[in-house]
Protein backbone atom coordinates (compact mmCIF):
# COMPACT_ATOMS: atom_id res chain seq x y z
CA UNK A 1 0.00 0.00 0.00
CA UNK A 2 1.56 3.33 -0.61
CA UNK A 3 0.59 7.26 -1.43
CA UNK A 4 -0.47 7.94 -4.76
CA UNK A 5 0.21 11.44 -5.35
CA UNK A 6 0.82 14.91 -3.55
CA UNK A 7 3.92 15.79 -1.27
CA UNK A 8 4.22 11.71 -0.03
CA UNK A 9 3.90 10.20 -3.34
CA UNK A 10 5.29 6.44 -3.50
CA UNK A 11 5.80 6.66 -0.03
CA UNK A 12 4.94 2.71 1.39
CA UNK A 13 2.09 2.42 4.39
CA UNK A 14 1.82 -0.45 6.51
CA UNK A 15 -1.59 -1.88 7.60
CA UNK A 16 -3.17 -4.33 9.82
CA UNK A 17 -2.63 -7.93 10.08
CA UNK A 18 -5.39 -10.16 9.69
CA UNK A 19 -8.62 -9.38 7.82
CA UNK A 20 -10.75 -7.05 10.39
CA UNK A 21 -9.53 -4.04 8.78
CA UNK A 22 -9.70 -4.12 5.15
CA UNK A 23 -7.45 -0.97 3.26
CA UNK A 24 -8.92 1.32 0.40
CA UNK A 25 -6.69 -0.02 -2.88
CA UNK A 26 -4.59 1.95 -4.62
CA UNK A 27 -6.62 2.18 -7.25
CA UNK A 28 -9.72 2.97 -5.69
CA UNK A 29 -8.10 5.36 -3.43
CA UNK A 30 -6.86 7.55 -7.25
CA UNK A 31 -10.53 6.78 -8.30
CA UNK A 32 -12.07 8.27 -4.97
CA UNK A 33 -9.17 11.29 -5.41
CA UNK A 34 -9.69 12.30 -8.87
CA UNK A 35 -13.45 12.74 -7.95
CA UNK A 36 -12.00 14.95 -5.42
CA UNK A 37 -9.38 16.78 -6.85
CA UNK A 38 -10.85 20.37 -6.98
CA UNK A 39 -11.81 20.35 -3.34
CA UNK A 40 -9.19 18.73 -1.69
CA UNK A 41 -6.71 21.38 -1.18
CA UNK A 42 -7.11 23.28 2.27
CA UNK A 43 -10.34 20.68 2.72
CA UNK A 44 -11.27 19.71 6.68
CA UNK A 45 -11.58 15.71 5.85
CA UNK A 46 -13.04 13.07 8.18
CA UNK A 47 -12.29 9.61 7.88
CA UNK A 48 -14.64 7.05 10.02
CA UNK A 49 -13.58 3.54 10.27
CA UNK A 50 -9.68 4.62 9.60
CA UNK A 51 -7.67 1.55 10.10
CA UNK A 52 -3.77 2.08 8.36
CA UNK A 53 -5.45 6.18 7.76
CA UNK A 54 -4.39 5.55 4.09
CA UNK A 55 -7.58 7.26 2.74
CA UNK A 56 -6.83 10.43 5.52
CA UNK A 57 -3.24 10.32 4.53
CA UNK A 58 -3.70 10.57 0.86
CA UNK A 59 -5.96 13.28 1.65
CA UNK A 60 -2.97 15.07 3.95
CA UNK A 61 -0.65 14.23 1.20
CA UNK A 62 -2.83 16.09 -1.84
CA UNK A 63 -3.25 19.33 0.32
CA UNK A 64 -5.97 18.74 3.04
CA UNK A 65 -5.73 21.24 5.52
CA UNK A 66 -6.85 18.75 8.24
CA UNK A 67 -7.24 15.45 8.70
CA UNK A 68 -9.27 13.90 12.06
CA UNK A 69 -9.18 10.12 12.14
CA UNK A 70 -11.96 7.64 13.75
CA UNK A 71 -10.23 4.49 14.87
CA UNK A 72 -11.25 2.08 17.97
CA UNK A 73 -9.48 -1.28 17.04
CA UNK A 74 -6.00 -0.88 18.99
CA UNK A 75 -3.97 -2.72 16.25
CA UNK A 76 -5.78 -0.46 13.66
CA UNK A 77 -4.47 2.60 15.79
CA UNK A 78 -0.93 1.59 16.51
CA UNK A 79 -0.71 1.32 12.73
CA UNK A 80 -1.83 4.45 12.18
CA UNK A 81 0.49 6.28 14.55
CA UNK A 82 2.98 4.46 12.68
CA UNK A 83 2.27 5.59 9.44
CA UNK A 84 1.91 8.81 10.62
CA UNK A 85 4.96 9.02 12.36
CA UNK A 86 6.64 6.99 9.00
CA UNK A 87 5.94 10.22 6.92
CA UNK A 88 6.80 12.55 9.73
CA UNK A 89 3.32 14.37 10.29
CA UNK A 90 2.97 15.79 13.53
CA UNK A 91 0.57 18.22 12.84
CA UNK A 92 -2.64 18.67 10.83
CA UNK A 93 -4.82 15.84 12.07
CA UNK A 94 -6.08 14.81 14.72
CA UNK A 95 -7.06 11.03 16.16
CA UNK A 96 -10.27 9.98 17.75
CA UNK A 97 -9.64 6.82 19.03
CA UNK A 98 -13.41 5.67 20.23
CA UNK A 99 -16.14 4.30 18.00
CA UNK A 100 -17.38 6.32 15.02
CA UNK A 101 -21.03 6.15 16.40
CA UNK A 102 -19.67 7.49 20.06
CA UNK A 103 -18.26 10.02 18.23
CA UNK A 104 -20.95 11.02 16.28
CA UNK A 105 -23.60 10.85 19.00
CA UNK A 106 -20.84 12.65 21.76
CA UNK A 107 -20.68 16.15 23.35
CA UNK A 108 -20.34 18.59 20.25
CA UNK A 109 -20.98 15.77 17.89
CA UNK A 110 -17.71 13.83 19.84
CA UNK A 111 -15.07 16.39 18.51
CA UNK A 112 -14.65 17.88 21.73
CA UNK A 113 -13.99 20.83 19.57
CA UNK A 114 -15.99 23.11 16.92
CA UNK A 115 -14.64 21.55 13.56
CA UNK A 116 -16.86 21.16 10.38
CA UNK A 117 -15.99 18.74 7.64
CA UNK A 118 -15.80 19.53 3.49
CA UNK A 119 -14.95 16.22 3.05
CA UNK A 120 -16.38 13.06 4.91
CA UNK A 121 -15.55 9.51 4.15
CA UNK A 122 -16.62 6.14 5.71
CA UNK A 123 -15.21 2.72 5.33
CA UNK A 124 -16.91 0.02 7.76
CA UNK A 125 -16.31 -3.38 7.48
CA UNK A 126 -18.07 -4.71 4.45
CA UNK A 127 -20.31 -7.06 6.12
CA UNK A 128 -21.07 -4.80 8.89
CA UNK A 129 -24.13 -3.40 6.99
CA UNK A 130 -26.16 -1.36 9.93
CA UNK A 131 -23.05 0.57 10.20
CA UNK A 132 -23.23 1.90 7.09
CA UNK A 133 -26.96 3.03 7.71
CA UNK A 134 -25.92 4.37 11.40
CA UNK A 135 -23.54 6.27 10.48
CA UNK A 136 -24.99 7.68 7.49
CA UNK A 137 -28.44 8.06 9.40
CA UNK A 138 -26.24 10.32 11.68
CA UNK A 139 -24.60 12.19 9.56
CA UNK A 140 -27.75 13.32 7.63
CA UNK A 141 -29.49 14.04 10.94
CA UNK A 142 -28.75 14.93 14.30
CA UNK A 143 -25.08 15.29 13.33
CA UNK A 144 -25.82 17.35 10.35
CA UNK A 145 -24.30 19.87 11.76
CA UNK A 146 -20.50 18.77 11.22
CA UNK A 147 -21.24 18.91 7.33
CA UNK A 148 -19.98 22.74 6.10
CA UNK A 149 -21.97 24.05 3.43
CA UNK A 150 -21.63 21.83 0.25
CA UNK A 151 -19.75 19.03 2.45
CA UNK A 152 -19.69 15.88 0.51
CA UNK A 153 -19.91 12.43 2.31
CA UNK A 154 -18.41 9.02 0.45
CA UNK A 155 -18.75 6.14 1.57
CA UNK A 156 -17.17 2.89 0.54
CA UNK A 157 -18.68 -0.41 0.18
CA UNK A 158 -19.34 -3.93 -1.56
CA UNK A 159 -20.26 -3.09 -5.47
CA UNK A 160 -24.09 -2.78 -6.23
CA UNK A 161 -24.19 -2.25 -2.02
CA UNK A 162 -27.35 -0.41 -2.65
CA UNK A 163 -29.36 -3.62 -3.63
CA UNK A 164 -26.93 -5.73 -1.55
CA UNK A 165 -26.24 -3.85 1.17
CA UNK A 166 -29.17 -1.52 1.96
CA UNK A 167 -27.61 1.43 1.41
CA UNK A 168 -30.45 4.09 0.43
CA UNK A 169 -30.68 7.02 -1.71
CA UNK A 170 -31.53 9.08 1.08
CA UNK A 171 -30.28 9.55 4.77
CA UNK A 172 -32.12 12.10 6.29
CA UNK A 173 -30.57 15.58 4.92
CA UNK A 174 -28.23 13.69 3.02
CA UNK A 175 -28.91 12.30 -0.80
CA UNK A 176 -26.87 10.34 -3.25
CA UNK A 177 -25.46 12.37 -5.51
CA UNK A 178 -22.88 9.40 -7.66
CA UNK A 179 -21.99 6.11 -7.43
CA UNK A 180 -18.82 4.66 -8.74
CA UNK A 181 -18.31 0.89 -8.71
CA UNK A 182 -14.93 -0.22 -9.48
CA UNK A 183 -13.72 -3.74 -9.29
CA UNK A 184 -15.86 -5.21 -6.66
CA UNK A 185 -15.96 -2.28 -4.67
CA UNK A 186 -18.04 0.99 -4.66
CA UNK A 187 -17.95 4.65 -4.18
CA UNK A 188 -21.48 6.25 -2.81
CA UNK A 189 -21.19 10.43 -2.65
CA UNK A 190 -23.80 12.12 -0.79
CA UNK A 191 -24.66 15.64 -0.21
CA UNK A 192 -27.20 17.68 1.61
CA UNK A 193 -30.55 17.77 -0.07
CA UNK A 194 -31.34 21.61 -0.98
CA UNK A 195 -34.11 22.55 0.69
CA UNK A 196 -37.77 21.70 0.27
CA UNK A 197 -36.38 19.14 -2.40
């Protein structure tokens, strides 16, 4: 696994042993960041579900001007403070290291601080299915309010998830927009339904 473009291009990233954390490809990952590549510079990007961070520190790498990181599995975080301290990043991000719906659901939304996102992206475990309509259930309702104004949220699943999978064309505020399917994995973008739509 490595990062594809931006100031840490080529640079290798480790990730976790075993199969309960399951990395974005390479490919998928350019995919996902060609979508994105008028909005990602100076961008405040979540990533839920984190393991290695490789999505969050491809985003850090192509200009992001933050990066916060969801991550409760303790061999998913000690890779990603590895990775992070493998390209020398100190700054710019910050790590969460709880559940994504704790987070979601905590004081302030579970920031602890006032941040908004441009950018959100999710990546639960495939066959974890409610989280996918959780998360997305929170982030199109009663935690709205961490979405800036035109925030985008992706998230990442099993190709043709939306038949498969359950995902829906609507959580609460939030509407698909795209979907990209791409080997057998897919890309859902959602945005906030203008309103009276």
């Amino acid at each position: 696994m490595r990062i594809i473009a931006g100031e840490f291009r080529s640079r290798t990233l480790e990730s976790p042993a075993g199969l309960a954390t399951r990395p974005t490809s390479d490919r998928l990952r350019e995919t996902l960041f060609d979508v994105l590549a008028r909005r990602i510079a100076g961008a405040a990007f979540l990533d839920l579900y984190a393991g290695s961070g490789a999505v969050g520190l491809e985003a850090l790498s192509r200009g992001a001007g933050s990066v916060d990181f969801v991550e409760r599995a303790p061999a998913a975080l000690k890779v990603l403070r590895a990775n992070l301290t493998r390209l020398g990043l100190t700054e710019g991000f910050r790590i969460h290291s709880r559940s994504v719906g704790a987070f979601l659901r905590g004081p302030k939304a579970g920031l602890g601080c006032a941040a908004r996102f441009d950018l959100i992206f999710l990546d639960p475990p495939y066959d974890a299915a409610q989280e996918y309509g959780a998360t997305l259930g929170l982030l199109g309702g009663g935690s709205a309010k961490l979405l800036k104004e035109g925030a985008t949220v992706i998230a990442e699943h099993r190709k043709k998830a939306g038949r498969k999978q359950g995902l829906e064309g609507r959580y609460g505020l939030l509407e698909r927009t795209r979907l990209l399917e791409q080997g057998d994995s897919g890309l859902s973008f959602y945005a906030v339904r203008p309103a009276g739509a």
